[in-house]
PDB file of N, CA and C in Angstrom:
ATOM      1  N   UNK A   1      -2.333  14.286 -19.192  1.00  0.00           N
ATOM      2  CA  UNK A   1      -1.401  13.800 -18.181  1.00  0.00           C
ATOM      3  C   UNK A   1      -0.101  14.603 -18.269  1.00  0.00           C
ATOM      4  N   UNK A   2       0.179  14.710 -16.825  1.00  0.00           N
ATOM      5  CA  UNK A   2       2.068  15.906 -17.345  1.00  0.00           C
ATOM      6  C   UNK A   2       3.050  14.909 -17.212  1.00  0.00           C
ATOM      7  N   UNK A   3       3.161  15.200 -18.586  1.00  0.00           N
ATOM      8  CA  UNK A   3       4.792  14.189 -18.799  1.00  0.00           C
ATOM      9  C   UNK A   3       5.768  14.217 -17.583  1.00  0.00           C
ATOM     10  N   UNK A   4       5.559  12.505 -17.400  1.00  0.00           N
ATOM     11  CA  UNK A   4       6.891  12.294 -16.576  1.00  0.00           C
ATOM     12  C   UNK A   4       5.941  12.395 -15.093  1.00  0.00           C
ATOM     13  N   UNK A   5       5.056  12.592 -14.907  1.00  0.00           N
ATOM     14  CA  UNK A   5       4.163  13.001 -14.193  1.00  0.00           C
ATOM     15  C   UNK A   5       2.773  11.865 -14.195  1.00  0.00           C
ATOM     16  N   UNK A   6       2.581  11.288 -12.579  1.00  0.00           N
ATOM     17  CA  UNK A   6       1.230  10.635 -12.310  1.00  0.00           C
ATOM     18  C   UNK A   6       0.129  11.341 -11.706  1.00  0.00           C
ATOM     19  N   UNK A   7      -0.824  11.504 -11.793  1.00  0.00           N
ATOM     20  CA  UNK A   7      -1.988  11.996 -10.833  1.00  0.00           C
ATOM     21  C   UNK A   7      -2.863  10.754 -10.913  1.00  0.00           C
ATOM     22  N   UNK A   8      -2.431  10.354  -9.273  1.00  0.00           N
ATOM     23  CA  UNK A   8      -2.963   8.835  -8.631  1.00  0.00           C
ATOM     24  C   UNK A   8      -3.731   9.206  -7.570  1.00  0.00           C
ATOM     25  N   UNK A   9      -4.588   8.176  -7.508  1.00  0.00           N
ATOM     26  CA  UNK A   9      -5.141   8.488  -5.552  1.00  0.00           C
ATOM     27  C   UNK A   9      -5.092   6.939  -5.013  1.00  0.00           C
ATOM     28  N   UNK A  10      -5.001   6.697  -3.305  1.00  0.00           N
ATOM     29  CA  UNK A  10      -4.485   5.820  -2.969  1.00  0.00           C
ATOM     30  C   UNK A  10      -5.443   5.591  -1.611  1.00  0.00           C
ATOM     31  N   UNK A  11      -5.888   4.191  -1.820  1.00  0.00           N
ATOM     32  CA  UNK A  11      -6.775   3.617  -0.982  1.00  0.00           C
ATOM     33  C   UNK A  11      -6.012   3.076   0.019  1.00  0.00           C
ATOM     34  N   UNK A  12      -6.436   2.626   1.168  1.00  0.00           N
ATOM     35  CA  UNK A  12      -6.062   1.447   2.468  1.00  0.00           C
ATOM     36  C   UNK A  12      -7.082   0.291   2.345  1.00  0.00           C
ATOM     37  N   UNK A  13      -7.035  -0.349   2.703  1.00  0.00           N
ATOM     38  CA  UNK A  13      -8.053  -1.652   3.217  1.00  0.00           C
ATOM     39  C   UNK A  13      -8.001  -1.704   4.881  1.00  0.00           C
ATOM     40  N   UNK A  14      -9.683  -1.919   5.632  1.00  0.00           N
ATOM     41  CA  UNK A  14      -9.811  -2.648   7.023  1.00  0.00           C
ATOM     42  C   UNK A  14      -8.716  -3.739   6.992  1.00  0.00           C
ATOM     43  N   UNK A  15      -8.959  -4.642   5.990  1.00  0.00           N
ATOM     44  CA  UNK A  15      -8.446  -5.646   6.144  1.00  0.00           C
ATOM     45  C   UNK A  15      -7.106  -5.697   6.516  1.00  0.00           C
ATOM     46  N   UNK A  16      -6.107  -5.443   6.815  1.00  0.00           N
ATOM     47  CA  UNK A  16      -4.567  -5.452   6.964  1.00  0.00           C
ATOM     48  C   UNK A  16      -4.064  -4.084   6.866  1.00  0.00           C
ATOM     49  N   UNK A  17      -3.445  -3.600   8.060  1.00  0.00           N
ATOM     50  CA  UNK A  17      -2.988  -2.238   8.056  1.00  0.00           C
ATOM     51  C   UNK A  17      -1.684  -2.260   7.277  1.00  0.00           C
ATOM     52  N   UNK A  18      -1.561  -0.852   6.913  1.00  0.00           N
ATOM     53  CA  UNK A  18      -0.146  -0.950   6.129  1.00  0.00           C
ATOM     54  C   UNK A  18      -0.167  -0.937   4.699  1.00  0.00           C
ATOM     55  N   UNK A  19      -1.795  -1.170   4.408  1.00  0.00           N
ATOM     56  CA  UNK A  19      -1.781  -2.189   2.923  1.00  0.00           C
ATOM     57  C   UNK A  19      -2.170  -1.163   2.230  1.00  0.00           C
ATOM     58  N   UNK A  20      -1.987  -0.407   0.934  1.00  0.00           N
ATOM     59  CA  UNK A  20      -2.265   0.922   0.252  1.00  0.00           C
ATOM     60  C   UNK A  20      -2.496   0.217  -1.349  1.00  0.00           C
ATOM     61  N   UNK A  21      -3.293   0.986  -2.016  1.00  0.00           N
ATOM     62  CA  UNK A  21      -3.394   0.566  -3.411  1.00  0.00           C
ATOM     63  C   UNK A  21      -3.412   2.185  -4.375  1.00  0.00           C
ATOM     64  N   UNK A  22      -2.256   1.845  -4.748  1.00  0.00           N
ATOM     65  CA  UNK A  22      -2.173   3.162  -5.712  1.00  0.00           C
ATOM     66  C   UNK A  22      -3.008   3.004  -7.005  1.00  0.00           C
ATOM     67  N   UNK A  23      -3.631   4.458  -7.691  1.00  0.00           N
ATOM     68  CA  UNK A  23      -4.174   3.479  -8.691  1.00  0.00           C
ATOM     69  C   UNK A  23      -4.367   5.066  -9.771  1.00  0.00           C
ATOM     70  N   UNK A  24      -4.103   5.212 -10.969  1.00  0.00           N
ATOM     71  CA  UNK A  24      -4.472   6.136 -11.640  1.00  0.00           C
ATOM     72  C   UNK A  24      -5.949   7.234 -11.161  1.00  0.00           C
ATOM     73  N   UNK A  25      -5.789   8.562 -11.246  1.00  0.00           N
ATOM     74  CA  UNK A  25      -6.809   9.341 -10.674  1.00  0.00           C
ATOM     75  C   UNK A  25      -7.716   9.127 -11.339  1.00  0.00           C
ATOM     76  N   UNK A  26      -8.025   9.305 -12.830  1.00  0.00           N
ATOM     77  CA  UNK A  26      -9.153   9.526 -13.870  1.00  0.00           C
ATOM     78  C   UNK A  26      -9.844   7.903 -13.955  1.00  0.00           C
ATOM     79  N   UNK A  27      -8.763   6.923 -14.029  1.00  0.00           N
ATOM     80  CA  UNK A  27      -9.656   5.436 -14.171  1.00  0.00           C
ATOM     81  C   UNK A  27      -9.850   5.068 -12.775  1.00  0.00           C
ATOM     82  N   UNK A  28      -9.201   5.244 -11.285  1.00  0.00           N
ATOM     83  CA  UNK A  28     -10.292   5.005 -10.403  1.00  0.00           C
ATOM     84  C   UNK A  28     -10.004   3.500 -10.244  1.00  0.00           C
ATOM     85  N   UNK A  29     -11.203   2.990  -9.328  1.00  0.00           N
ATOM     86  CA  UNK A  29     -11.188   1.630  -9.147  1.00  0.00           C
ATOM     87  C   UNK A  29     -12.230   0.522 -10.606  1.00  0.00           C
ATOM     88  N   UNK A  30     -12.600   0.976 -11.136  1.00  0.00           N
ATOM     89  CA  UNK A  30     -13.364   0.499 -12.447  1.00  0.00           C
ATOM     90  C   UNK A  30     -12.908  -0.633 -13.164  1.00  0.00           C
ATOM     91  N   UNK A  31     -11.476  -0.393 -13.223  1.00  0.00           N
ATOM     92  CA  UNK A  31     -11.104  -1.327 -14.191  1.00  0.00           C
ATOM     93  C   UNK A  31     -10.078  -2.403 -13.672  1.00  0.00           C
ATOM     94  N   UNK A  32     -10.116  -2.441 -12.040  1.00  0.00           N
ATOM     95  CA  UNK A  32      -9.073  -3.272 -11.115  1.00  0.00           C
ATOM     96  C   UNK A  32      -9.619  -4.730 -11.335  1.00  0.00           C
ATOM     97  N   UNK A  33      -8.697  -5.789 -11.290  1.00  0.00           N
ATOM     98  CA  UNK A  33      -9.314  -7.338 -11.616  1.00  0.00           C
ATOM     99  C   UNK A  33      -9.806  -7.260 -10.174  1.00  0.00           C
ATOM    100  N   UNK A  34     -10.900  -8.176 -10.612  1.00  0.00           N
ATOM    101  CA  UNK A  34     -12.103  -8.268  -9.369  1.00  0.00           C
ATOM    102  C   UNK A  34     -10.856  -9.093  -8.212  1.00  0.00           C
ATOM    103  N   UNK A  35     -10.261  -9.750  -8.688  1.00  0.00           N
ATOM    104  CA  UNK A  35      -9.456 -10.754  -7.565  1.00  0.00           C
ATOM    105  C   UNK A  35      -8.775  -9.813  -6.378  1.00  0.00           C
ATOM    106  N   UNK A  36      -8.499  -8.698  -7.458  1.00  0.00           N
ATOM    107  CA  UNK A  36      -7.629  -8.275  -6.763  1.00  0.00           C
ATOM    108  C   UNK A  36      -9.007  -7.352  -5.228  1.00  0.00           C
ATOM    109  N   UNK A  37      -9.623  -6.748  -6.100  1.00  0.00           N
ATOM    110  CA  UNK A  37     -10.500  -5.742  -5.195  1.00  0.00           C
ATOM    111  C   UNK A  37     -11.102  -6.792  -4.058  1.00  0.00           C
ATOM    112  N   UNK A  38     -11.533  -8.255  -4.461  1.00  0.00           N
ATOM    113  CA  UNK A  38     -11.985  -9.074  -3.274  1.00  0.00           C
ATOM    114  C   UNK A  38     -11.013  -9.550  -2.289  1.00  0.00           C
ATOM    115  N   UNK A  39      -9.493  -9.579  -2.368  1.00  0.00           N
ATOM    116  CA  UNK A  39      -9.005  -9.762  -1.539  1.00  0.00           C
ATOM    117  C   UNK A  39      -8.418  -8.877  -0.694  1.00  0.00           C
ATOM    118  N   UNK A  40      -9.041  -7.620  -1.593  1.00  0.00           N
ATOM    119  CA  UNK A  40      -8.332  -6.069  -0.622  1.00  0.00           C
ATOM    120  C   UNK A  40      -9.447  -5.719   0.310  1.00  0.00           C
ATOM    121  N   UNK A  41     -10.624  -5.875  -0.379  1.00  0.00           N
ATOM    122  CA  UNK A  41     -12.082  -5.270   0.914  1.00  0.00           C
ATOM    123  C   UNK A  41     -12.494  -4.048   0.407  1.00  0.00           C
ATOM    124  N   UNK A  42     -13.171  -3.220   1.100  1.00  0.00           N
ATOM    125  CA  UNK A  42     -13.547  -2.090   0.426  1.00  0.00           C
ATOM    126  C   UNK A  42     -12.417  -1.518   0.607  1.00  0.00           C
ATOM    127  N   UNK A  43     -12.363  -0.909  -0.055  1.00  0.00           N
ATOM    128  CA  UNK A  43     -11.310   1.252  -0.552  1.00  0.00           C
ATOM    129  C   UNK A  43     -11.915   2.025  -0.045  1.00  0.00           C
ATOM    130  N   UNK A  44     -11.170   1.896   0.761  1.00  0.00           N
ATOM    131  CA  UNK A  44     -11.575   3.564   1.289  1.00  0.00           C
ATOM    132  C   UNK A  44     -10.429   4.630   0.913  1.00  0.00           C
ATOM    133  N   UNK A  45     -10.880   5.447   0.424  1.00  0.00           N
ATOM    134  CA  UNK A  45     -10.053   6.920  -0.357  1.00  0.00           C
ATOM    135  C   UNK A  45      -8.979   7.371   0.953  1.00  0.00           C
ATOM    136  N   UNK A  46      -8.035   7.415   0.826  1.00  0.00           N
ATOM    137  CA  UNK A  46      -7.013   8.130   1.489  1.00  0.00           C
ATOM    138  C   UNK A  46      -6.458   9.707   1.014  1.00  0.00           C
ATOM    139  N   UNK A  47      -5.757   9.608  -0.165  1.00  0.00           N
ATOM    140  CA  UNK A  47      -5.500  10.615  -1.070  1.00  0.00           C
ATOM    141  C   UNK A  47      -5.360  10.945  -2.089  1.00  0.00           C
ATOM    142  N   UNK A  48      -4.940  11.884  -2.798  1.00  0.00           N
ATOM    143  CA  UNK A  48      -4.922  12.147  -3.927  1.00  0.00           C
ATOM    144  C   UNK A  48      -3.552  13.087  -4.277  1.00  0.00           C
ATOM    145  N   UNK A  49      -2.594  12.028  -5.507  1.00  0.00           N
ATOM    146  CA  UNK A  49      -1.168  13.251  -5.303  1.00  0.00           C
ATOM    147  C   UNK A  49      -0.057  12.769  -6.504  1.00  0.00           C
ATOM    148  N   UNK A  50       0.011  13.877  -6.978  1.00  0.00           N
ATOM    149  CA  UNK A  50       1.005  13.788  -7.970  1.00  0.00           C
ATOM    150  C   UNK A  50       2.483  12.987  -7.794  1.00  0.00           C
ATOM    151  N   UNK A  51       2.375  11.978  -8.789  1.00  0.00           N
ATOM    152  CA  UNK A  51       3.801  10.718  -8.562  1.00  0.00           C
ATOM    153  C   UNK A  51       4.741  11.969  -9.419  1.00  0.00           C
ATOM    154  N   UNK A  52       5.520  11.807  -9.131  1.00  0.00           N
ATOM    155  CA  UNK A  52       6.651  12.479  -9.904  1.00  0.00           C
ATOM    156  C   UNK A  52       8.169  11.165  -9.486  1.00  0.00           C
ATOM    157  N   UNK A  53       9.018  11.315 -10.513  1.00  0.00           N
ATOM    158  CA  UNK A  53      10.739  10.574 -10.580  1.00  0.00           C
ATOM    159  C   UNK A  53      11.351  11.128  -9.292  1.00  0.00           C
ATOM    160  N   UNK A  54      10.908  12.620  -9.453  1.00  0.00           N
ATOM    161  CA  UNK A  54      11.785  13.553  -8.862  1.00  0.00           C
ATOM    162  C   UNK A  54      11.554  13.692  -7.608  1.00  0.00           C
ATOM    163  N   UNK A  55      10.610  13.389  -6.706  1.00  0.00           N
ATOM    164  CA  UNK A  55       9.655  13.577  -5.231  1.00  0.00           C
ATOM    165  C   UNK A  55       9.349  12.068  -4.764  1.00  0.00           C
ATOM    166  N   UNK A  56      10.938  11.769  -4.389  1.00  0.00           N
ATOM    167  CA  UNK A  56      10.130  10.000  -3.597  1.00  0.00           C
ATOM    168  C   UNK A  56       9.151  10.098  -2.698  1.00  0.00           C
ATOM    169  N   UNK A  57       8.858   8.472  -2.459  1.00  0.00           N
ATOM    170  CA  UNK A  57       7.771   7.626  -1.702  1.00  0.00           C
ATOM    171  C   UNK A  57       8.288   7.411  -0.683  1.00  0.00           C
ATOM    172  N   UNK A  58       7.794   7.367   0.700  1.00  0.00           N
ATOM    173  CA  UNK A  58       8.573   6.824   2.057  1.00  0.00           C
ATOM    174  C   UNK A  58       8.855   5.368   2.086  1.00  0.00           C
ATOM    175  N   UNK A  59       7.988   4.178   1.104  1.00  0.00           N
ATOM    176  CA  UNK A  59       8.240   2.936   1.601  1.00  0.00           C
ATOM    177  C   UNK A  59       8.253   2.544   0.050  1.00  0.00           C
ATOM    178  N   UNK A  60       8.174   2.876  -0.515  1.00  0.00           N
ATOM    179  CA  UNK A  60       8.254   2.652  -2.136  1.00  0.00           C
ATOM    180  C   UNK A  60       9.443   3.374  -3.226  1.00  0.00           C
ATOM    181  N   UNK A  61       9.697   2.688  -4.416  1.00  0.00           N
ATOM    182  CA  UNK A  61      10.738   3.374  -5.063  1.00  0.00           C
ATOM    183  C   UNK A  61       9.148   3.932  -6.058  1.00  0.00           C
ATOM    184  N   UNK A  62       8.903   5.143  -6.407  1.00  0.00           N
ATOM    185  CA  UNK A  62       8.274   5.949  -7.094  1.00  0.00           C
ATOM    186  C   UNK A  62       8.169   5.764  -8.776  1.00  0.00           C
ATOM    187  N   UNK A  63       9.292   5.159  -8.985  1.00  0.00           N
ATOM    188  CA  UNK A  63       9.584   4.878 -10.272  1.00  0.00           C
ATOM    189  C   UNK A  63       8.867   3.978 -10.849  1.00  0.00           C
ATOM    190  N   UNK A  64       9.018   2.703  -9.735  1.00  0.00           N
ATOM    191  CA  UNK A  64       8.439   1.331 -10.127  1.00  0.00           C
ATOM    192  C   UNK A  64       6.964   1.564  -9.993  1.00  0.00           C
ATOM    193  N   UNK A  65       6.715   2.631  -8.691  1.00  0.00           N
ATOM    194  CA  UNK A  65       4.922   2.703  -8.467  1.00  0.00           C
ATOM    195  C   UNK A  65       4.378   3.454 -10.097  1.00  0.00           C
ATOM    196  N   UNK A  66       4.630   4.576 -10.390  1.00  0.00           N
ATOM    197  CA  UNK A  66       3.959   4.533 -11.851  1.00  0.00           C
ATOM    198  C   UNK A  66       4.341   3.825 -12.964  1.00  0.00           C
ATOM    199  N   UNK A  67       5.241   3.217 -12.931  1.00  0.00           N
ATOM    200  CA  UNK A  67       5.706   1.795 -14.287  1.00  0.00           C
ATOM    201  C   UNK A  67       4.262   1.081 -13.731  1.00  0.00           C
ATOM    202  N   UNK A  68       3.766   0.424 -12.527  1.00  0.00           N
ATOM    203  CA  UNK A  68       3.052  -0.204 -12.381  1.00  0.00           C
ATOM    204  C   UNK A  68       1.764  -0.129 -12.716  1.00  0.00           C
ATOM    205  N   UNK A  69       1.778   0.959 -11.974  1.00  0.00           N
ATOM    206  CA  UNK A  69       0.187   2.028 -12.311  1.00  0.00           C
ATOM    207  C   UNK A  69       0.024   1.916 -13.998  1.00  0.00           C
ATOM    208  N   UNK A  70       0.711   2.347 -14.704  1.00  0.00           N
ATOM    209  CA  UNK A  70       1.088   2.462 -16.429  1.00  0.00           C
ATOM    210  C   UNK A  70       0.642   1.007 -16.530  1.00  0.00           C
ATOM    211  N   UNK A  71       1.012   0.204 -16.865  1.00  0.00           N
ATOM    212  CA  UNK A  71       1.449  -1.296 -16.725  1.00  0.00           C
ATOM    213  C   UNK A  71       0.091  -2.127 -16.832  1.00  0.00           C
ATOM    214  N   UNK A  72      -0.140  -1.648 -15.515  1.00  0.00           N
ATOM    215  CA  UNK A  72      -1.303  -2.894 -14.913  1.00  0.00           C
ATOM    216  C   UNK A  72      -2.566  -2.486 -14.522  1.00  0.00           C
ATOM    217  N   UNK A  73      -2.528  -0.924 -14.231  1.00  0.00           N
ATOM    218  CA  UNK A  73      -3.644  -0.069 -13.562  1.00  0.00           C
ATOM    219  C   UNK A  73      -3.464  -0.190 -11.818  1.00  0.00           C
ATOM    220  N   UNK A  74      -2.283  -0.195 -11.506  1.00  0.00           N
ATOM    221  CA  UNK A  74      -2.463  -1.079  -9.859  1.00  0.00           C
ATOM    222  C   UNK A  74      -0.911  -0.677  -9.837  1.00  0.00           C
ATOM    223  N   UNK A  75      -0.843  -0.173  -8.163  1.00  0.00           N
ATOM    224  CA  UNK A  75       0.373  -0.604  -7.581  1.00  0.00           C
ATOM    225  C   UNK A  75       0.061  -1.151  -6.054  1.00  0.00           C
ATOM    226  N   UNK A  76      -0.040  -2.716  -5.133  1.00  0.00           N
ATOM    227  CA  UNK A  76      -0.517  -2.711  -4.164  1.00  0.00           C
ATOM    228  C   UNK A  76       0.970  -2.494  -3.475  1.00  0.00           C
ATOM    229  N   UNK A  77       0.630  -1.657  -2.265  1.00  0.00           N
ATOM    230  CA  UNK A  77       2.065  -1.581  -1.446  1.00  0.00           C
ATOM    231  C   UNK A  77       1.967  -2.090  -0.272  1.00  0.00           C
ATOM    232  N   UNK A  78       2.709  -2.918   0.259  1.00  0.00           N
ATOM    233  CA  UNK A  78       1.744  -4.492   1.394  1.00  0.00           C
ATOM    234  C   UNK A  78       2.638  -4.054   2.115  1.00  0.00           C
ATOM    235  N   UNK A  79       2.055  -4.235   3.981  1.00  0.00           N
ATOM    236  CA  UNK A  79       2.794  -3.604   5.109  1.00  0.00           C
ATOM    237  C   UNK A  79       4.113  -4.087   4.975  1.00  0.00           C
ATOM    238  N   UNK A  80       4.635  -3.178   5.903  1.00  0.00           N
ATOM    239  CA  UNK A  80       6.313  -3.708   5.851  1.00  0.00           C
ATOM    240  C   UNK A  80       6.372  -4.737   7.105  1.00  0.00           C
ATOM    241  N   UNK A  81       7.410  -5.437   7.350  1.00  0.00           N
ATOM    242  CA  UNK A  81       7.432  -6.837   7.931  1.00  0.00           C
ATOM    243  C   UNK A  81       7.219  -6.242   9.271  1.00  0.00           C
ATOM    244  N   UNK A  82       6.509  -6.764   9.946  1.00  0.00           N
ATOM    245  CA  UNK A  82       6.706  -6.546  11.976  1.00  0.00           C
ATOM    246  C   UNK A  82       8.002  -6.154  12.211  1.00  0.00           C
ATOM    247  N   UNK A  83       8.214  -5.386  12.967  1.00  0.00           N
ATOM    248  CA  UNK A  83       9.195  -5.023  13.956  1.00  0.00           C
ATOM    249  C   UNK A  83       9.485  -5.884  15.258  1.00  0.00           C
ATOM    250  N   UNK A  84      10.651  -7.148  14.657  1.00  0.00           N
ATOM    251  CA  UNK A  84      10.723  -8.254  15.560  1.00  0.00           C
ATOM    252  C   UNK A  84      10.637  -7.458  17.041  1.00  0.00           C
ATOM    253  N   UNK A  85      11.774  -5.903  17.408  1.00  0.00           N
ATOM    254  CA  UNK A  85      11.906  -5.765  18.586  1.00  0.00           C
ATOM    255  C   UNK A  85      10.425  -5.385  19.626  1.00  0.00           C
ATOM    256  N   UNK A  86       9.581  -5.137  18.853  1.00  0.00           N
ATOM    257  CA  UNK A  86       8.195  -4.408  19.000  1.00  0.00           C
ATOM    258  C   UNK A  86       7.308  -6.051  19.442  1.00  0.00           C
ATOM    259  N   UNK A  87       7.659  -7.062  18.566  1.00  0.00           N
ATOM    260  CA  UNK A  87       6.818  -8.196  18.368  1.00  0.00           C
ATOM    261  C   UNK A  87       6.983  -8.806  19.594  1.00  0.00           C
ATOM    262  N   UNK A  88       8.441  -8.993  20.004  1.00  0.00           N
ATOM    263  CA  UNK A  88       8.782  -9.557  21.213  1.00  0.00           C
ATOM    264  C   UNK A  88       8.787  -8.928  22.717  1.00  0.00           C
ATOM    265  N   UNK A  89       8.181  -7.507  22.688  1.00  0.00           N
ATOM    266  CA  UNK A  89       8.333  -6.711  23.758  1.00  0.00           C
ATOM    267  C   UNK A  89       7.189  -7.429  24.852  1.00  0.00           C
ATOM    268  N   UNK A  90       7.931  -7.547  25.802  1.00  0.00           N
ATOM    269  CA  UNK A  90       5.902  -7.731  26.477  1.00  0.00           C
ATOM    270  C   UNK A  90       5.413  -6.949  26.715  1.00  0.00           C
ATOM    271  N   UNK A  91       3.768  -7.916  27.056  1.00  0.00           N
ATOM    272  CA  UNK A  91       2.923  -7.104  26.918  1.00  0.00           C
ATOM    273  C   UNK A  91       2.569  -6.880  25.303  1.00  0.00           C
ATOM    274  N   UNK A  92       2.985  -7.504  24.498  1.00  0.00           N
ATOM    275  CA  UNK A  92       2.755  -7.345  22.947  1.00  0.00           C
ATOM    276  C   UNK A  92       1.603  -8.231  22.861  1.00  0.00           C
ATOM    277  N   UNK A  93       0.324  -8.217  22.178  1.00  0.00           N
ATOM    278  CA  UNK A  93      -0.427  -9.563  21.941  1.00  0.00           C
ATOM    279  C   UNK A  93       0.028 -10.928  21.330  1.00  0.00           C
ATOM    280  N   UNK A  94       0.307 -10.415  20.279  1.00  0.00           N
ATOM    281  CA  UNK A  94       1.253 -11.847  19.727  1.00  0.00           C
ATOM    282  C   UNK A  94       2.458 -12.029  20.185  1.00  0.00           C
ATOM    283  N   UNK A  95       3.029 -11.663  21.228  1.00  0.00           N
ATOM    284  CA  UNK A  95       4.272 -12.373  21.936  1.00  0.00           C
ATOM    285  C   UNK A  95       4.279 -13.605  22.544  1.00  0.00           C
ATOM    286  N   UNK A  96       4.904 -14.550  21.564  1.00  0.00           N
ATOM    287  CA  UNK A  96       4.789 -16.462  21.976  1.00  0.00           C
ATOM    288  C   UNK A  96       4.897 -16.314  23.555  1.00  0.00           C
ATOM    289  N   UNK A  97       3.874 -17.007  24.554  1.00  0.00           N
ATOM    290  CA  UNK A  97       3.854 -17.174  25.810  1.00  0.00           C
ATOM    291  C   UNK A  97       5.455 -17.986  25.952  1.00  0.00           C
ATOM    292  N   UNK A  98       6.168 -18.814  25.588  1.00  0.00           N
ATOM    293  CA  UNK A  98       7.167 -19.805  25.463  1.00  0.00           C
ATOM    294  C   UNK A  98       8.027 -18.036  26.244  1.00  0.00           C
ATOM    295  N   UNK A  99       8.646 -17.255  25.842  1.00  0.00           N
ATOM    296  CA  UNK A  99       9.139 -16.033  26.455  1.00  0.00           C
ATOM    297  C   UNK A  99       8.920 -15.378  27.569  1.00  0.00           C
ATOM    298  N   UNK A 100       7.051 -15.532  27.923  1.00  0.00           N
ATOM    299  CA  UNK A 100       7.046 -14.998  28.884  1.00  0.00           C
ATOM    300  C   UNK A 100       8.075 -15.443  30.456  1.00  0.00           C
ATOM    301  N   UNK A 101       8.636 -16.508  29.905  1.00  0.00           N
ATOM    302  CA  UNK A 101       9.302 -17.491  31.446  1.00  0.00           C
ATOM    303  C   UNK A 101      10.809 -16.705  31.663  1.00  0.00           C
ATOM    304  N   UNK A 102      11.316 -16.436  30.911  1.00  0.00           N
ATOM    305  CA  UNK A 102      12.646 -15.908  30.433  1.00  0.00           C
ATOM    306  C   UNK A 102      13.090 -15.243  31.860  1.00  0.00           C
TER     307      UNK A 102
END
Protein backbone atom coordinates (compact mmCIF):
# COMPACT_ATOMS: atom_id res chain seq x y z
CA UNK A 1 0.00 0.00 0.00
CA UNK A 2 1.65 3.74 -0.68
CA UNK A 3 1.81 5.46 2.40
CA UNK A 4 -0.65 8.02 2.97
CA UNK A 5 -2.16 6.54 -0.05
CA UNK A 6 -5.67 4.32 -0.78
CA UNK A 7 -6.20 2.12 -3.83
CA UNK A 8 -10.14 1.72 -3.53
CA UNK A 9 -12.79 0.89 -6.11
CA UNK A 10 -16.32 2.18 -5.79
CA UNK A 11 -19.65 0.60 -6.46
CA UNK A 12 -23.36 2.35 -7.02
CA UNK A 13 -26.50 0.46 -6.18
CA UNK A 14 -30.03 0.22 -8.65
CA UNK A 15 -31.43 0.77 -5.59
CA UNK A 16 -31.11 4.65 -4.85
CA UNK A 17 -29.15 6.90 -7.12
CA UNK A 18 -26.43 8.89 -5.67
CA UNK A 19 -25.57 6.01 -3.35
CA UNK A 20 -21.63 4.89 -3.84
CA UNK A 21 -19.72 2.39 -1.62
CA UNK A 22 -16.09 2.91 -1.39
CA UNK A 23 -14.29 -0.04 -0.38
CA UNK A 24 -10.46 -1.15 -0.32
CA UNK A 25 -9.14 -2.54 -3.93
CA UNK A 26 -7.36 -5.90 -2.81
CA UNK A 27 -10.28 -6.96 -0.09
CA UNK A 28 -13.16 -6.12 -2.50
CA UNK A 29 -16.63 -6.84 -1.41
CA UNK A 30 -15.73 -10.25 0.70
CA UNK A 31 -15.54 -9.08 3.88
CA UNK A 32 -18.60 -6.25 3.90
CA UNK A 33 -21.33 -7.15 6.83
CA UNK A 34 -23.98 -8.93 4.96
CA UNK A 35 -26.50 -6.10 6.39
CA UNK A 36 -24.86 -3.82 4.89
CA UNK A 37 -24.52 -5.54 1.14
CA UNK A 38 -28.50 -6.54 1.55
CA UNK A 39 -29.59 -3.22 1.96
CA UNK A 40 -27.33 -1.81 -0.85
CA UNK A 41 -28.42 -4.55 -3.75
CA UNK A 42 -26.02 -5.70 -6.07
CA UNK A 43 -22.50 -3.65 -6.83
CA UNK A 44 -22.04 -2.90 -9.66
CA UNK A 45 -18.21 -1.76 -10.25
CA UNK A 46 -17.96 1.88 -11.16
CA UNK A 47 -14.19 2.55 -10.58
CA UNK A 48 -11.10 2.15 -9.51
CA UNK A 49 -8.71 5.17 -7.98
CA UNK A 50 -6.19 6.18 -5.80
CA UNK A 51 -7.57 8.14 -2.36
CA UNK A 52 -4.88 10.43 -1.61
CA UNK A 53 -5.11 13.67 1.59
CA UNK A 54 -3.83 15.65 -1.13
CA UNK A 55 -6.55 15.12 -4.30
CA UNK A 56 -10.17 15.77 -2.82
CA UNK A 57 -13.58 14.08 -3.35
CA UNK A 58 -16.46 16.18 -4.98
CA UNK A 59 -19.10 15.24 -2.23
CA UNK A 60 -16.89 13.77 0.41
CA UNK A 61 -14.01 14.98 2.75
CA UNK A 62 -11.23 12.24 1.47
CA UNK A 63 -9.73 12.07 4.74
CA UNK A 64 -12.65 10.67 6.58
CA UNK A 65 -13.35 8.26 3.30
CA UNK A 66 -9.98 6.28 3.95
CA UNK A 67 -10.11 6.60 8.00
CA UNK A 68 -13.31 4.69 7.11
CA UNK A 69 -12.22 2.36 4.54
CA UNK A 70 -9.07 1.63 7.27
CA UNK A 71 -11.59 1.40 10.09
CA UNK A 72 -14.45 -0.59 8.96
CA UNK A 73 -13.66 -1.87 5.35
CA UNK A 74 -16.59 0.53 4.03
CA UNK A 75 -17.20 4.06 3.26
CA UNK A 76 -21.13 4.34 2.09
CA UNK A 77 -21.59 7.89 0.51
CA UNK A 78 -25.64 8.36 0.46
CA UNK A 79 -27.20 10.87 -2.18
CA UNK A 80 -27.12 14.36 -1.31
CA UNK A 81 -30.58 15.83 -0.19
CA UNK A 82 -33.12 16.78 -3.29
CA UNK A 83 -32.82 20.00 -4.69
CA UNK A 84 -35.97 21.64 -3.04
CA UNK A 85 -35.88 24.20 -6.24
CA UNK A 86 -35.82 21.13 -8.76
CA UNK A 87 -38.46 19.18 -6.34
CA UNK A 88 -40.95 21.92 -6.58
CA UNK A 89 -40.58 22.84 -10.30
CA UNK A 90 -43.54 21.56 -12.29
CA UNK A 91 -43.90 19.08 -14.08
CA UNK A 92 -41.54 17.35 -11.38
CA UNK A 93 -43.10 13.79 -10.41
CA UNK A 94 -43.05 14.20 -6.84
CA UNK A 95 -44.32 17.75 -6.84
CA UNK A 96 -47.28 17.76 -3.96
CA UNK A 97 -50.46 18.32 -6.34
CA UNK A 98 -51.58 20.90 -3.16
CA UNK A 99 -49.08 23.53 -5.59
CA UNK A 100 -50.26 22.69 -8.63
CA UNK A 101 -53.36 25.46 -7.83
CA UNK A 102 -50.92 28.30 -7.00
Amino acid sequence: MLKGKLFCSIYKTRKKAGMYLFVDRQKGLKDLPEVLLNQFGPAVHVNDMILSPDRPLARADVQQVMDAIREQGFYLQMPPPPDEDLYLAAGHPDRPRSLDGE
